[in-house]
PDB file of N, CA and C in Angstrom:
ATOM      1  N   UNK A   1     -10.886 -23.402   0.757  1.00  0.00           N
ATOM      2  CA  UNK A   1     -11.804 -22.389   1.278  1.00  0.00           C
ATOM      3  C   UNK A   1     -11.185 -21.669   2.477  1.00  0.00           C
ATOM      4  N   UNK A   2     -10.078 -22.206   2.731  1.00  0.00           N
ATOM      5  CA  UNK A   2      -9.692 -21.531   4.317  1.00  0.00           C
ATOM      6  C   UNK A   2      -8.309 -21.223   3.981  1.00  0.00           C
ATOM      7  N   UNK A   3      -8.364 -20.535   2.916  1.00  0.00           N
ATOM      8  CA  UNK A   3      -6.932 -20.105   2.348  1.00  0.00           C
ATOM      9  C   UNK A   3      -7.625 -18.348   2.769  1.00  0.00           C
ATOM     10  N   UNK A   4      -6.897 -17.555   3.522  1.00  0.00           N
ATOM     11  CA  UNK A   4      -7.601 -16.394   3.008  1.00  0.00           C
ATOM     12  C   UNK A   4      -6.831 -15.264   2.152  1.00  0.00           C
ATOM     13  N   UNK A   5      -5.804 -15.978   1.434  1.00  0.00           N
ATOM     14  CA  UNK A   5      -6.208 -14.919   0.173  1.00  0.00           C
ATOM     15  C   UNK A   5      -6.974 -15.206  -0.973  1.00  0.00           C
ATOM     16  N   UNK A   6      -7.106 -15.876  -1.015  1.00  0.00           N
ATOM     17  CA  UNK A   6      -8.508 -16.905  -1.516  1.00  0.00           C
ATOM     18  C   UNK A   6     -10.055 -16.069  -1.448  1.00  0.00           C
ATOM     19  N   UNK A   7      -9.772 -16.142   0.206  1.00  0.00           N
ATOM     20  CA  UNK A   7     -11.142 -15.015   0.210  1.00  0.00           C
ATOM     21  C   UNK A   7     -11.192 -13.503  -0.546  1.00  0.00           C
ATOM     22  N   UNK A   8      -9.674 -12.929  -0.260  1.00  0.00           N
ATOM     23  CA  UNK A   8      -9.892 -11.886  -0.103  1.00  0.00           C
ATOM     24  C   UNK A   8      -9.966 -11.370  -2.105  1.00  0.00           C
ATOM     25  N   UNK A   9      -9.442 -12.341  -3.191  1.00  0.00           N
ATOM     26  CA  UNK A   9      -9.047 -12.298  -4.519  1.00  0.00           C
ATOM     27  C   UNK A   9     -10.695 -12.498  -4.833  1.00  0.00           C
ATOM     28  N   UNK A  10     -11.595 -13.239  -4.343  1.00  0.00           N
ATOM     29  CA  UNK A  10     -13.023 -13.424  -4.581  1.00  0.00           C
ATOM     30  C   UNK A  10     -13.719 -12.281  -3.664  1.00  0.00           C
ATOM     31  N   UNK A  11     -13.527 -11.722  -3.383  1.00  0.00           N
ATOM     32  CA  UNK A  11     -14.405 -10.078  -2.312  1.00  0.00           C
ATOM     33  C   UNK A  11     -13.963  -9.061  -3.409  1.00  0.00           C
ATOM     34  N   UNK A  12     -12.671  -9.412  -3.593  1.00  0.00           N
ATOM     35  CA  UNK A  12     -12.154  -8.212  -4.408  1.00  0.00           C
ATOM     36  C   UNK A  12     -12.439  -8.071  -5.939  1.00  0.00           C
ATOM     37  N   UNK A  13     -12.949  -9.091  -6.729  1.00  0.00           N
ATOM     38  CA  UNK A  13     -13.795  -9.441  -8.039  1.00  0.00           C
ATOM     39  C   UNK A  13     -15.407  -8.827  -7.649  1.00  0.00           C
ATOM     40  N   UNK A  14     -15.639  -9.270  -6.548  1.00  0.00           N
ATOM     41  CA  UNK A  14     -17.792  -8.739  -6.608  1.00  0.00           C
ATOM     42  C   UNK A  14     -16.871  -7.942  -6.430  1.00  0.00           C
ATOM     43  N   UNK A  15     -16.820  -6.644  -5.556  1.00  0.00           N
ATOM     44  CA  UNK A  15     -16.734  -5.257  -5.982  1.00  0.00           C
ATOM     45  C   UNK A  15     -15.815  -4.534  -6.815  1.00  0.00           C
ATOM     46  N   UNK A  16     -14.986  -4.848  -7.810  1.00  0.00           N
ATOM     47  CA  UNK A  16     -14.803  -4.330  -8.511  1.00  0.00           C
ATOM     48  C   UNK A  16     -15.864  -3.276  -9.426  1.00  0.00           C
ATOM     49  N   UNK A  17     -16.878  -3.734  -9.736  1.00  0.00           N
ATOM     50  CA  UNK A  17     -17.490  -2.738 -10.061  1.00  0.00           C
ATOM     51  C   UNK A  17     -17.799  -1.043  -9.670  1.00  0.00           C
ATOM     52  N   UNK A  18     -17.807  -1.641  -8.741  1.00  0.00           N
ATOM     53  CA  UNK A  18     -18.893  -0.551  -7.810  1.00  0.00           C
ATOM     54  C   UNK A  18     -17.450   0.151  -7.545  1.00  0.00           C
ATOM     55  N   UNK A  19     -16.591  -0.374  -6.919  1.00  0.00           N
ATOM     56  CA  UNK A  19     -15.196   0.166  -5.993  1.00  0.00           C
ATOM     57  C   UNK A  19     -14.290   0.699  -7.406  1.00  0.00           C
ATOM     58  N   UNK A  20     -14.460   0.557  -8.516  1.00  0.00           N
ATOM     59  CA  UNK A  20     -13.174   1.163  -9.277  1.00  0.00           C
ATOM     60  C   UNK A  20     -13.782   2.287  -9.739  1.00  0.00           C
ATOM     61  N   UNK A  21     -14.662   2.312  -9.775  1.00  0.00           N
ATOM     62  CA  UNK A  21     -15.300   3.817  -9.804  1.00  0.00           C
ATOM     63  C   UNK A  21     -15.427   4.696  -8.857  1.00  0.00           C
ATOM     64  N   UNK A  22     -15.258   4.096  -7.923  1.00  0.00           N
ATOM     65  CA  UNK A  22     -15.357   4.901  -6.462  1.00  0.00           C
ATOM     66  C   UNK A  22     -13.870   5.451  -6.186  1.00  0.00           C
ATOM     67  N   UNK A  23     -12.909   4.652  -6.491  1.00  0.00           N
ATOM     68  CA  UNK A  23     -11.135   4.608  -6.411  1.00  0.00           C
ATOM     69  C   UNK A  23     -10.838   6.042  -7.358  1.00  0.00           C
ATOM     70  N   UNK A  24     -11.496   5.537  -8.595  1.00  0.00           N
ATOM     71  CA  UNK A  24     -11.459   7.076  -9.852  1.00  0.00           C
ATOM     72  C   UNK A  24     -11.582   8.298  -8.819  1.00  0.00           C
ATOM     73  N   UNK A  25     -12.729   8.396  -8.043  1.00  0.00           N
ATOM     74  CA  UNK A  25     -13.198   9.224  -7.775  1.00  0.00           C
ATOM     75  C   UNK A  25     -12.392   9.829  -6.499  1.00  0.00           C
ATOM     76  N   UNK A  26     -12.100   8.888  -4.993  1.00  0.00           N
ATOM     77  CA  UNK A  26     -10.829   9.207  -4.664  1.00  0.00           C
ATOM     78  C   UNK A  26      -9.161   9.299  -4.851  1.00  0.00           C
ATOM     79  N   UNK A  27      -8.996   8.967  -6.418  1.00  0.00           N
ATOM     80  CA  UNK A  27      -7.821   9.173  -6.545  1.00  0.00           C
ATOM     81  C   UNK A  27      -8.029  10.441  -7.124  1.00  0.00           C
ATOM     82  N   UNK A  28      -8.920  11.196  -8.198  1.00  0.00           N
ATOM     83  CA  UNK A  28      -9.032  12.748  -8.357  1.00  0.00           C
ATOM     84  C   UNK A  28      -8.995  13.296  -7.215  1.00  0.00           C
ATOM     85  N   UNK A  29      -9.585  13.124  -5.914  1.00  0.00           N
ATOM     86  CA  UNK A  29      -9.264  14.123  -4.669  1.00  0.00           C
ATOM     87  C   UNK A  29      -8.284  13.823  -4.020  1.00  0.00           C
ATOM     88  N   UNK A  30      -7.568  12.920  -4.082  1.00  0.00           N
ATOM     89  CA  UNK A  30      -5.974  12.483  -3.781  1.00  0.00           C
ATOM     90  C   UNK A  30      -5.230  12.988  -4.696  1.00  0.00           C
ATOM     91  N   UNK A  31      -4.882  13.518  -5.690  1.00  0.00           N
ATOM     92  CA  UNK A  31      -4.593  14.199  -6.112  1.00  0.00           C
ATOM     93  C   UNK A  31      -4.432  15.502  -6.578  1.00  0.00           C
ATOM     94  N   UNK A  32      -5.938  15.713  -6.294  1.00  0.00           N
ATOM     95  CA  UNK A  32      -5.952  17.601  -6.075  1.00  0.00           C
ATOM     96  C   UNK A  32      -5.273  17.803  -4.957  1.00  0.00           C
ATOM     97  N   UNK A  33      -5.423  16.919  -3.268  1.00  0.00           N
ATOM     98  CA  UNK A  33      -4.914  17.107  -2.404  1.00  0.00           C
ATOM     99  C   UNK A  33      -3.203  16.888  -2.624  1.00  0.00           C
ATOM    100  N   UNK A  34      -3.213  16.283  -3.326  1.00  0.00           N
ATOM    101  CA  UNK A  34      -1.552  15.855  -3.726  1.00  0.00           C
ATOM    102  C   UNK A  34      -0.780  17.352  -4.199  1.00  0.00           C
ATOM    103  N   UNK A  35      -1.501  17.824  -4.844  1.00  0.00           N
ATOM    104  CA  UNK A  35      -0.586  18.695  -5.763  1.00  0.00           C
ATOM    105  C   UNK A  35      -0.501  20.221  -4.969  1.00  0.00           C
ATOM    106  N   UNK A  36      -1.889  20.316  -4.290  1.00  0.00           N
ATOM    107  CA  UNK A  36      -1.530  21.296  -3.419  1.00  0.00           C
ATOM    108  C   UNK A  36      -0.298  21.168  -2.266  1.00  0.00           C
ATOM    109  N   UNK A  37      -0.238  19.967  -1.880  1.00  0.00           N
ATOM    110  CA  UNK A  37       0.679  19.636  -0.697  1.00  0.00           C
ATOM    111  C   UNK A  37       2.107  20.080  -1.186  1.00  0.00           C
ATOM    112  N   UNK A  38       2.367  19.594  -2.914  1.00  0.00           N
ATOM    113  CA  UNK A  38       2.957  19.883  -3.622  1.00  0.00           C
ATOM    114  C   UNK A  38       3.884  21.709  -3.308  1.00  0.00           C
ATOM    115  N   UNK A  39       2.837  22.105  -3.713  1.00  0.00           N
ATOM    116  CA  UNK A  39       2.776  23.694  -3.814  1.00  0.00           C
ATOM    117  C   UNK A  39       3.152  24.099  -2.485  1.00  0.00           C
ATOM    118  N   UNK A  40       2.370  23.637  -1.335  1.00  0.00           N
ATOM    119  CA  UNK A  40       3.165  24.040  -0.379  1.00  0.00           C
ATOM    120  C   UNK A  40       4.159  23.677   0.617  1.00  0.00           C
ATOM    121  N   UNK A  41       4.755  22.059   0.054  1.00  0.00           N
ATOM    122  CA  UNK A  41       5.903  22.174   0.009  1.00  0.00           C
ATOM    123  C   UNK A  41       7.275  22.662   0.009  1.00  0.00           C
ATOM    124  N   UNK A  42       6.825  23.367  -1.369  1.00  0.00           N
ATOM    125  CA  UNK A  42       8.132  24.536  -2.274  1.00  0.00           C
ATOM    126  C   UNK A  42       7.798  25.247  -1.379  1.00  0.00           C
ATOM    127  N   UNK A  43       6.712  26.006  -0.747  1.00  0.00           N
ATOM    128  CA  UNK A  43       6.710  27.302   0.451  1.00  0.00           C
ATOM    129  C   UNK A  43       6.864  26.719   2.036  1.00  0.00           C
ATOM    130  N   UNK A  44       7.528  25.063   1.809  1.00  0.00           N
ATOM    131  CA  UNK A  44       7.602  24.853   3.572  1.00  0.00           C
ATOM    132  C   UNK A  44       6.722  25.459   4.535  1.00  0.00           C
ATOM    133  N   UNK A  45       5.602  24.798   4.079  1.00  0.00           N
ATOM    134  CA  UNK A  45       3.981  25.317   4.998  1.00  0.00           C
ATOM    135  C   UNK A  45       3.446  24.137   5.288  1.00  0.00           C
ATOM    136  N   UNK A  46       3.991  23.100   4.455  1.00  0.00           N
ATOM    137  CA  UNK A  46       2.754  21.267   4.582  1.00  0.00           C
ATOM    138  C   UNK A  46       3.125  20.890   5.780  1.00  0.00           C
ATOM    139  N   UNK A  47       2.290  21.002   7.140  1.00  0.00           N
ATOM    140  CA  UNK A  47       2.752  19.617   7.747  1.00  0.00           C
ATOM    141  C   UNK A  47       3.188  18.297   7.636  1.00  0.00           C
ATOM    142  N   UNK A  48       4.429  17.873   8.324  1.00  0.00           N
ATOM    143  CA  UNK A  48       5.122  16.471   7.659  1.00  0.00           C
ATOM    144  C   UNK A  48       3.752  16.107   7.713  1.00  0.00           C
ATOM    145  N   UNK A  49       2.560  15.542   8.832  1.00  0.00           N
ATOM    146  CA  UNK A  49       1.914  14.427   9.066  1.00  0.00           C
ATOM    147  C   UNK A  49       0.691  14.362   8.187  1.00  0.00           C
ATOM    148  N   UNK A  50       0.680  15.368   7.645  1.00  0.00           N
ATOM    149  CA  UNK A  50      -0.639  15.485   6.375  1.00  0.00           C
ATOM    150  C   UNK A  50       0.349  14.736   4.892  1.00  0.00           C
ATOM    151  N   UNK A  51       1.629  15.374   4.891  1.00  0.00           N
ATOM    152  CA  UNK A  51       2.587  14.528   4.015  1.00  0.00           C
ATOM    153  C   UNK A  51       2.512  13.664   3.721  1.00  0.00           C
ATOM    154  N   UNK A  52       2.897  12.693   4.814  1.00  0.00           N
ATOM    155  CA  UNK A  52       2.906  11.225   5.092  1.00  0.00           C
ATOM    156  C   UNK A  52       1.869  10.590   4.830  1.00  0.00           C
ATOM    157  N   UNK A  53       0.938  10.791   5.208  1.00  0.00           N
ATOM    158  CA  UNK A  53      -1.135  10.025   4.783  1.00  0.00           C
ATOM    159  C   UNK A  53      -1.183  10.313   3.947  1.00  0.00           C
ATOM    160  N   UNK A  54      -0.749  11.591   3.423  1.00  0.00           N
ATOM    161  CA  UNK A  54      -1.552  11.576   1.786  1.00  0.00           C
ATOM    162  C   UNK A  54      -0.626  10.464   0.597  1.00  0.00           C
ATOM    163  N   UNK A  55       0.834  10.805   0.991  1.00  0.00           N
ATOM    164  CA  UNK A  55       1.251   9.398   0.533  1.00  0.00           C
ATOM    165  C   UNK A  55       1.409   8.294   0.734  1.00  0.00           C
ATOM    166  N   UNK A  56       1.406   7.854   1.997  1.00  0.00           N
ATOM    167  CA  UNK A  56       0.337   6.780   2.264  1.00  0.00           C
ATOM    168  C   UNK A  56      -0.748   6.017   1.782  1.00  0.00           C
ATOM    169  N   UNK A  57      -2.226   7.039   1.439  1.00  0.00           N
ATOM    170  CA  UNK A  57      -3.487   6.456   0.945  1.00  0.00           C
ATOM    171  C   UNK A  57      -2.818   6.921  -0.690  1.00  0.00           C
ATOM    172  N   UNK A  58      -1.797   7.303  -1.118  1.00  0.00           N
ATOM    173  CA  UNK A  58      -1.246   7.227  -2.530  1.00  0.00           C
ATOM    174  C   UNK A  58      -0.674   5.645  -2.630  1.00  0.00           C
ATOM    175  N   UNK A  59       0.083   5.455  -2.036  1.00  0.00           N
ATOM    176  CA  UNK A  59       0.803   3.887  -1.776  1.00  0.00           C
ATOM    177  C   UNK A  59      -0.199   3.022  -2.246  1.00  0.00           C
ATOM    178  N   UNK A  60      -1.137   3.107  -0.924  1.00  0.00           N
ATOM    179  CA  UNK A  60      -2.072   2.198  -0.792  1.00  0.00           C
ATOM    180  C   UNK A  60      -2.982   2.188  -1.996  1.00  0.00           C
ATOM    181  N   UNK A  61      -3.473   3.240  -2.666  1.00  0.00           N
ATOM    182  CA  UNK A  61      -4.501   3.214  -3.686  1.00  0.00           C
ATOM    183  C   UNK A  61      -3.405   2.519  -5.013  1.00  0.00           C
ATOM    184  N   UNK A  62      -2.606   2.820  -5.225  1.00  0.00           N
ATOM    185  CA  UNK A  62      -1.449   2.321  -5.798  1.00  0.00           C
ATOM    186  C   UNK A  62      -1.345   1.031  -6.106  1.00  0.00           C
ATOM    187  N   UNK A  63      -1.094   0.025  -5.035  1.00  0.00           N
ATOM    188  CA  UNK A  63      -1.468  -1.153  -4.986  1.00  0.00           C
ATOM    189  C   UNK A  63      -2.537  -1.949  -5.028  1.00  0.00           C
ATOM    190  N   UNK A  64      -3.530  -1.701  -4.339  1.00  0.00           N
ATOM    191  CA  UNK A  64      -4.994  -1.956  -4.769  1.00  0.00           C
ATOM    192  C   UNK A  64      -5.262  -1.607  -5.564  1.00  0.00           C
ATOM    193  N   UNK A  65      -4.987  -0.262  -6.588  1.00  0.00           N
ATOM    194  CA  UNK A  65      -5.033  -0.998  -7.965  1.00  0.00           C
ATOM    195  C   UNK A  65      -4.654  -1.920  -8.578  1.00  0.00           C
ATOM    196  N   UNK A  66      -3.349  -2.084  -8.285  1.00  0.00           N
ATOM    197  CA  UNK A  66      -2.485  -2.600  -9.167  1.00  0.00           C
ATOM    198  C   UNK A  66      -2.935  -4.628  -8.930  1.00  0.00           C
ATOM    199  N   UNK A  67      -3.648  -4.514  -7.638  1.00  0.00           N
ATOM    200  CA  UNK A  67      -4.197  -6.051  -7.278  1.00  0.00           C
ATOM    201  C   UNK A  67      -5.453  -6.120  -7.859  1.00  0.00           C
ATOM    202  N   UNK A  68      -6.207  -5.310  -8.148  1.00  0.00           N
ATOM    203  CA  UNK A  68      -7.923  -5.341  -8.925  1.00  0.00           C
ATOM    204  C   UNK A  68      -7.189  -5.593 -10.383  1.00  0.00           C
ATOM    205  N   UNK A  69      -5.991  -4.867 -10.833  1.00  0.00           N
ATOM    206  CA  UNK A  69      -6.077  -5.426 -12.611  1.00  0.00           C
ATOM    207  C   UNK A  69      -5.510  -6.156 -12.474  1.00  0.00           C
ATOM    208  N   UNK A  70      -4.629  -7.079 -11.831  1.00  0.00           N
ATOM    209  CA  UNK A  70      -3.914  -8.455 -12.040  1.00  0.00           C
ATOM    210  C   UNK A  70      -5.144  -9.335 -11.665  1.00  0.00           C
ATOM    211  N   UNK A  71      -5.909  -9.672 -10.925  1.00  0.00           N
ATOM    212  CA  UNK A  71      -7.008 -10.366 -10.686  1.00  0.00           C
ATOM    213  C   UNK A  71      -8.259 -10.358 -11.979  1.00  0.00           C
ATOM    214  N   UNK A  72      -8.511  -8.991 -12.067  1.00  0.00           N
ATOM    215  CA  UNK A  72      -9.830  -8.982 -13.292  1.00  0.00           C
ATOM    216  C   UNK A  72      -9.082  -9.048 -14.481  1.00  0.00           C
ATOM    217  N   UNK A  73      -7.373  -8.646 -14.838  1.00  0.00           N
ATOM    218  CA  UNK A  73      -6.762  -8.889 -16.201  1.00  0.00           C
ATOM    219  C   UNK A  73      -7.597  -7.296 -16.699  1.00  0.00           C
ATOM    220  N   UNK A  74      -7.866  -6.514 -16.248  1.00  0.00           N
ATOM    221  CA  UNK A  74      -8.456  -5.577 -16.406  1.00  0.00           C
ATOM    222  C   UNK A  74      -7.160  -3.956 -16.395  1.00  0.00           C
ATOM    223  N   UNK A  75      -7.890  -3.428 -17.649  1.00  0.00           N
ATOM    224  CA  UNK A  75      -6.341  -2.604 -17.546  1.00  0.00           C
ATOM    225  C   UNK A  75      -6.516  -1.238 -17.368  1.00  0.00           C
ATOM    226  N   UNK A  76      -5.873  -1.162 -16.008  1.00  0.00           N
ATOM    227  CA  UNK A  76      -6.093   0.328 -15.392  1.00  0.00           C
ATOM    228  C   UNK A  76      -4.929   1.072 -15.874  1.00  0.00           C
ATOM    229  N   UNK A  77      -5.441   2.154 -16.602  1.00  0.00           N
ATOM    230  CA  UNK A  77      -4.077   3.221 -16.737  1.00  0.00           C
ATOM    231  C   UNK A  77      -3.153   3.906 -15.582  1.00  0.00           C
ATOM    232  N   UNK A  78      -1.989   3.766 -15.863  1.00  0.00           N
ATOM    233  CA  UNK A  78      -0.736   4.098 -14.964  1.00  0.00           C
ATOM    234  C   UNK A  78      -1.366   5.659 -14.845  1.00  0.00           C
ATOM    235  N   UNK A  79      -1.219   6.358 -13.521  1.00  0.00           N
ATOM    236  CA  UNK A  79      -1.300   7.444 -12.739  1.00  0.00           C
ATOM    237  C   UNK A  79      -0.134   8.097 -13.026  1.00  0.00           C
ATOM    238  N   UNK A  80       0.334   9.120 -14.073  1.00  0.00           N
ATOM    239  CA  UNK A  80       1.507   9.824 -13.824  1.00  0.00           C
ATOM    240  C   UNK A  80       1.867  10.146 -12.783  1.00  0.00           C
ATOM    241  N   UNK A  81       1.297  10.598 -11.442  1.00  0.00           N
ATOM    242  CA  UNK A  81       1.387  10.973 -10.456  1.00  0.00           C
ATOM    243  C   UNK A  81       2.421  10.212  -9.458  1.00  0.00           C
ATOM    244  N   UNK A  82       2.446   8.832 -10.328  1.00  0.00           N
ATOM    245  CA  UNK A  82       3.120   7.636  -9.301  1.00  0.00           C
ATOM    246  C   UNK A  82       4.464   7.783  -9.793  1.00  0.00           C
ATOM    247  N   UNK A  83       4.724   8.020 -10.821  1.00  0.00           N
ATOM    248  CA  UNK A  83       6.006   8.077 -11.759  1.00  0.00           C
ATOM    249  C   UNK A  83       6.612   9.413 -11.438  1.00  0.00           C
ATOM    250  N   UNK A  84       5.877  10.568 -10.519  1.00  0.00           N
ATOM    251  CA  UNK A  84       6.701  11.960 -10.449  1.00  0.00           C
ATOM    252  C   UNK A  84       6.834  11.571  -8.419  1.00  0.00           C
ATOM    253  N   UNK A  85       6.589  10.002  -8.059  1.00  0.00           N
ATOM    254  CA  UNK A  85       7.185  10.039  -6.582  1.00  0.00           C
ATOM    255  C   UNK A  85       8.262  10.582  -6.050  1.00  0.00           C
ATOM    256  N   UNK A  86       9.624  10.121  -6.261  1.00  0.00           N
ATOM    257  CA  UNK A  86      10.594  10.575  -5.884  1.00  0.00           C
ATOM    258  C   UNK A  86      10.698  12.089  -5.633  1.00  0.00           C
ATOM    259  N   UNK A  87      10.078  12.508  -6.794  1.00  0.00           N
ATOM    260  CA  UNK A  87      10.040  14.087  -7.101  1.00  0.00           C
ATOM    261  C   UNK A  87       9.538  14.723  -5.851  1.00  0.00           C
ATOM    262  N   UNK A  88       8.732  13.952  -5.508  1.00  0.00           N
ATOM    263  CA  UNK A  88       7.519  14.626  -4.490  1.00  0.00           C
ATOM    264  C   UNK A  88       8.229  14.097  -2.981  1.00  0.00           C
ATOM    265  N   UNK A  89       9.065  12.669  -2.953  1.00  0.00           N
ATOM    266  CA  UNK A  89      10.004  12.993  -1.899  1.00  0.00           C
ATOM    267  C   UNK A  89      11.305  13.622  -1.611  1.00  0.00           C
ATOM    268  N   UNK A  90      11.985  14.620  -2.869  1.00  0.00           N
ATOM    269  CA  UNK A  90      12.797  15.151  -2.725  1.00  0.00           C
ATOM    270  C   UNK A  90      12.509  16.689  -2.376  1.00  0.00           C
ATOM    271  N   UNK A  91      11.060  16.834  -2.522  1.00  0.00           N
ATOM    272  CA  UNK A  91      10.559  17.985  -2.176  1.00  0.00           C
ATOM    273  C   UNK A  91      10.305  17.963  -0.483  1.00  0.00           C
ATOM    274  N   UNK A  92       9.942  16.951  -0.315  1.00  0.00           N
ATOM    275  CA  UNK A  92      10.086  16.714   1.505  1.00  0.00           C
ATOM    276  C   UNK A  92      11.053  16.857   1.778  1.00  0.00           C
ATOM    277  N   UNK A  93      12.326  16.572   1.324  1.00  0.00           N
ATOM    278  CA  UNK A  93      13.787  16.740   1.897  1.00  0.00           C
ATOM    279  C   UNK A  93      13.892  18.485   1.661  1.00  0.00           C
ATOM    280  N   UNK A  94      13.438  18.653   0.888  1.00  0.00           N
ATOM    281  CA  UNK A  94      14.226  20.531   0.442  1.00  0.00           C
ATOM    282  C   UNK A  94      13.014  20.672   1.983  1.00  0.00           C
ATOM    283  N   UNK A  95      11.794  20.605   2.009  1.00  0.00           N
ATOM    284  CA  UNK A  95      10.751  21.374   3.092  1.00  0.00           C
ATOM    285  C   UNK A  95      11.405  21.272   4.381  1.00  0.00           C
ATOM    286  N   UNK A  96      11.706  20.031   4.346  1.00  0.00           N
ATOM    287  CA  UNK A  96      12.458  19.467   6.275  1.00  0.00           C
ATOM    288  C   UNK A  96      13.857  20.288   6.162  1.00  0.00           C
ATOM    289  N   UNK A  97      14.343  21.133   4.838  1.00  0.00           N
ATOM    290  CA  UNK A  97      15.640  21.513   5.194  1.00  0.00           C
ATOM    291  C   UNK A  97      17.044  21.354   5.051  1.00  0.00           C
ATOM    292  N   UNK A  98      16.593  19.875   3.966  1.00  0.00           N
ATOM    293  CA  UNK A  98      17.686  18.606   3.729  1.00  0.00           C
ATOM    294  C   UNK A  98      18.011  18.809   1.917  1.00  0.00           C
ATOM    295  N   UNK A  99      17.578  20.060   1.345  1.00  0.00           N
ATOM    296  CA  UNK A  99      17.895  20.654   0.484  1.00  0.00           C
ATOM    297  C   UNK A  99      18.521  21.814  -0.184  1.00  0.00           C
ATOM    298  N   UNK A 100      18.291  22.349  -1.085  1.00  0.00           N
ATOM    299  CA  UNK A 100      19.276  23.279  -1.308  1.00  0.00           C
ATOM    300  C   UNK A 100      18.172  24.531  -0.766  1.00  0.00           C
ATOM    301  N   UNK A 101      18.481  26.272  -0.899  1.00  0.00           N
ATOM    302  CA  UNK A 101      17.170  26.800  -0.557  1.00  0.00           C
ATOM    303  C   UNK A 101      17.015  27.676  -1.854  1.00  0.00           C
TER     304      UNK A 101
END
C-alpha cells in the first residue's frame, strides 16, 4: 500500500473513463494548436516559448496515454502527429535560423 506507484496505476484505472475522453478532447485542441504553430513556423512568427509547451503538453499527453493503455490493456490509436515529431523539430531549427531559407 505504500508503494506509490501502486497508488498512482489504481487513480489512474477509476478515471480512465471520464479522463480519456477528456484527453480526446485536448489532444484535438493540441493539435489544431499544433499545426498552426506549424504554419507559422515556415513564416518564423511562433514564439520559441509557445513552441516548447505545446510540445511539451504533446510529450506529456503522449505518455499518459501510452500509461492508461498499458495499465487498462486498452488500445488507444497511435496519433500521426507523434510520428511527424522530428519534422516539427526540424522546422524549429529552419525558424531559429539553423536551416536552409
Amino acid at each position: 500500500m505504500g508503494d506509490p506507484s501502486m497508488s498512482y496505476v489504481i487513480d489512474a484505472i477509476c478515471r480512465i473513463g471520464v479522463e480519456y475522453q477528456g484527453l480526446k478532447e485536448q489532444m484535438r485542441e493540441v493539435q489544431r494548436i499544433h499545426q498552426m504553430l506549424v504554419v507559422k513556423a515556415v513564416l518564423k512568427s511562433v514564439p520559441l516559448n509557445l513552441w516548447i509547451s505545446t510540445m511539451m503538453k504533446l510529450e506529456f499527453m503522449r505518455v499518459y496515454l501510452y500509461h492508461i493503455s498499458v495499465i487498462t490493456r486498452y488500445r488507444i490509436p497511435k496519433f500521426t502527429l507523434f510520428r511527424r515529431m522530428p519534422l516539427c523539430w526540424s522546422l524549429l531549427h529552419i525558424r531559429r535560423g539553423h536551416g536552409k531559407e
